[in-house]
C-alpha atoms as a PDB file:
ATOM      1  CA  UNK A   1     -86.476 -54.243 -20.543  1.00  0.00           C
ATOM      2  CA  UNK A   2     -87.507 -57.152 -22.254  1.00  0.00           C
ATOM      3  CA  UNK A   3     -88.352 -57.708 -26.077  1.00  0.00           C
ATOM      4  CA  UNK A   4     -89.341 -59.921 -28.875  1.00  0.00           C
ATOM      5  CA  UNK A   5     -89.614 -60.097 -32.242  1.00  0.00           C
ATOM      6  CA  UNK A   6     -93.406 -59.956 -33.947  1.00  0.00           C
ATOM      7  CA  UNK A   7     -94.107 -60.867 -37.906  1.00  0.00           C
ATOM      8  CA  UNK A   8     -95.995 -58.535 -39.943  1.00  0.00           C
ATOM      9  CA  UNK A   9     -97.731 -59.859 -42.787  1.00  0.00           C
ATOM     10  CA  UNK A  10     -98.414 -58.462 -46.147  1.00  0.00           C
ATOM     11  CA  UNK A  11    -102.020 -56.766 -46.507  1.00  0.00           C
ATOM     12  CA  UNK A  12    -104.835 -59.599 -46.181  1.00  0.00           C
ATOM     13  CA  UNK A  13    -102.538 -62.646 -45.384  1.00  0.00           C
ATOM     14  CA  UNK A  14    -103.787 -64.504 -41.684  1.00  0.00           C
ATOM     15  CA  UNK A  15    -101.046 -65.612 -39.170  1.00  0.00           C
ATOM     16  CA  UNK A  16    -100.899 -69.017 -39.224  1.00  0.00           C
ATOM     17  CA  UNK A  17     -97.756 -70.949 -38.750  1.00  0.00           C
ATOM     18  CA  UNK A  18     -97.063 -71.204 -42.208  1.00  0.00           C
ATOM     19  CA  UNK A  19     -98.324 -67.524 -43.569  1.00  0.00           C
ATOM     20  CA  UNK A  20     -95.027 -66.022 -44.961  1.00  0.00           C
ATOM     21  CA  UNK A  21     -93.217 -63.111 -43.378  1.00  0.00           C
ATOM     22  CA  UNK A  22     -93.402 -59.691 -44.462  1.00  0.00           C
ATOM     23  CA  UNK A  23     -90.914 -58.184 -41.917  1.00  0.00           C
ATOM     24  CA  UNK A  24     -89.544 -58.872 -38.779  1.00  0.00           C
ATOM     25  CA  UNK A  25     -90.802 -55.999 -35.678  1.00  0.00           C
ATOM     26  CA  UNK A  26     -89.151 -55.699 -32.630  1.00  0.00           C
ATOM     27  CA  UNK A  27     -92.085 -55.136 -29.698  1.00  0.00           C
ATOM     28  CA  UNK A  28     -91.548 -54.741 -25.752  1.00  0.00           C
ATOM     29  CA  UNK A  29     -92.194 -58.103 -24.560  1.00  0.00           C
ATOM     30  CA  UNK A  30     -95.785 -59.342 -25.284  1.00  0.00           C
ATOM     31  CA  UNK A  31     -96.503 -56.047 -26.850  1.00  0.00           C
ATOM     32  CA  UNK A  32     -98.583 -55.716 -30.306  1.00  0.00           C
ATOM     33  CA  UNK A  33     -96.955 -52.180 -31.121  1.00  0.00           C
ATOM     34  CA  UNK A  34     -93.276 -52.385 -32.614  1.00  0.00           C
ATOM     35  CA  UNK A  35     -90.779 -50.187 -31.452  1.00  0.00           C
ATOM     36  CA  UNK A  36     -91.434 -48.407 -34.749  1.00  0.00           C
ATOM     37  CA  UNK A  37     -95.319 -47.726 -33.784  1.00  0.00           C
ATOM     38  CA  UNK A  38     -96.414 -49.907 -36.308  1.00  0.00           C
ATOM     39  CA  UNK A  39     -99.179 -52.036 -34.845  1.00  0.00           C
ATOM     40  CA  UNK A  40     -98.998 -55.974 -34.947  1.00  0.00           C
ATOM     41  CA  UNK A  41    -101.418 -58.694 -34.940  1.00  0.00           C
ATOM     42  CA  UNK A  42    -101.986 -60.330 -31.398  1.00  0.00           C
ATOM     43  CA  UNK A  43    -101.901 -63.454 -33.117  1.00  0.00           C
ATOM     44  CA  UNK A  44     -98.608 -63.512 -35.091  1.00  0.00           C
ATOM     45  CA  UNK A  45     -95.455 -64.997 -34.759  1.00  0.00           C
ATOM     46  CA  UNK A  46     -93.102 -64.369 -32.056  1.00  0.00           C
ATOM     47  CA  UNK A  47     -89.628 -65.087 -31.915  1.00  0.00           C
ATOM     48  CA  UNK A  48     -86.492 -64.441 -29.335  1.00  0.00           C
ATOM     49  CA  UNK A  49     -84.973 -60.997 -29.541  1.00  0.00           C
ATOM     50  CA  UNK A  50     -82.055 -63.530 -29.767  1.00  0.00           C
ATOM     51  CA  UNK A  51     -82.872 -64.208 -33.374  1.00  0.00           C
ATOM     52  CA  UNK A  52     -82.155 -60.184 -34.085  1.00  0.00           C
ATOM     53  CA  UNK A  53     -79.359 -60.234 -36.631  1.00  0.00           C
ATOM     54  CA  UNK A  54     -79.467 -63.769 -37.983  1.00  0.00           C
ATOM     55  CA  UNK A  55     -80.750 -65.060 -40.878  1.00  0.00           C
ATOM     56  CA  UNK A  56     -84.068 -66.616 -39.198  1.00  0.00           C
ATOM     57  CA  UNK A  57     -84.210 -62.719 -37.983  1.00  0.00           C
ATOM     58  CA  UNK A  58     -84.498 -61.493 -41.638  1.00  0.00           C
ATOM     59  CA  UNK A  59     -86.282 -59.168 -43.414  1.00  0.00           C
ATOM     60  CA  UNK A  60     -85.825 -57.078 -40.652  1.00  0.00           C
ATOM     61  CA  UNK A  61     -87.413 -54.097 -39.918  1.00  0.00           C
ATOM     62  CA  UNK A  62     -84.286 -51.367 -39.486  1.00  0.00           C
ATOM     63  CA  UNK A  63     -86.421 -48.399 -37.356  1.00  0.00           C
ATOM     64  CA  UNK A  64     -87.266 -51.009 -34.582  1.00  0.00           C
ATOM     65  CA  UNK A  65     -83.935 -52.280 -34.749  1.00  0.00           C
ATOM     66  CA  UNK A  66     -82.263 -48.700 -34.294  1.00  0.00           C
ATOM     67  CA  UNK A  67     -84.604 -48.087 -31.517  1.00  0.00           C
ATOM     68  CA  UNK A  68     -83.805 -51.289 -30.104  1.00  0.00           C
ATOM     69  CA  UNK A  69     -79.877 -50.390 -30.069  1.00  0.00           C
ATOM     70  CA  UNK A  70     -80.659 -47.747 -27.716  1.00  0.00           C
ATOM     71  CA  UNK A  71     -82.945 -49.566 -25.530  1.00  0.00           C
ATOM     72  CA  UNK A  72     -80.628 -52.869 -24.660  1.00  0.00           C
ATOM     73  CA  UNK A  73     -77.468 -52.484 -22.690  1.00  0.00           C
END
């Protein structure tokens, strides 16, 4: 299964290229709900699933990455 990694925002911030991270969300790929169930905007930032566990992958958020642990091989 593929995946990526979303932004969420803080409440009332748009997602423009520049718009400051809240928290990272790992989503199936293209999806808008996080592996957490929290749903993203369509329009945020996406990054490689690569990124997970680096410092460009940071804040993460830890119930998508657990969940994400025991979808990868």
């Amino acid at each position: 299964m593929e995946h990526e990694m979303r932004a969420e925002y803080e409440e009332g911030v748009t997602s423009d290229a520049g718009a400051p991270v809240k928290v990272w969300h790992m989503v199936r790929r293209e999806g808008i709900k996080a592996l957490c169930g929290r749903m993203l905007e369509p329009s945020a930032v996406t990054q490689s699933a690569d990124t997970w566990g680096t410092p460009e992958g940071e804040p993460f958020c830890f119930l998508c990455g657990a969940i994400y642990l025991r979808e990868v091989p």
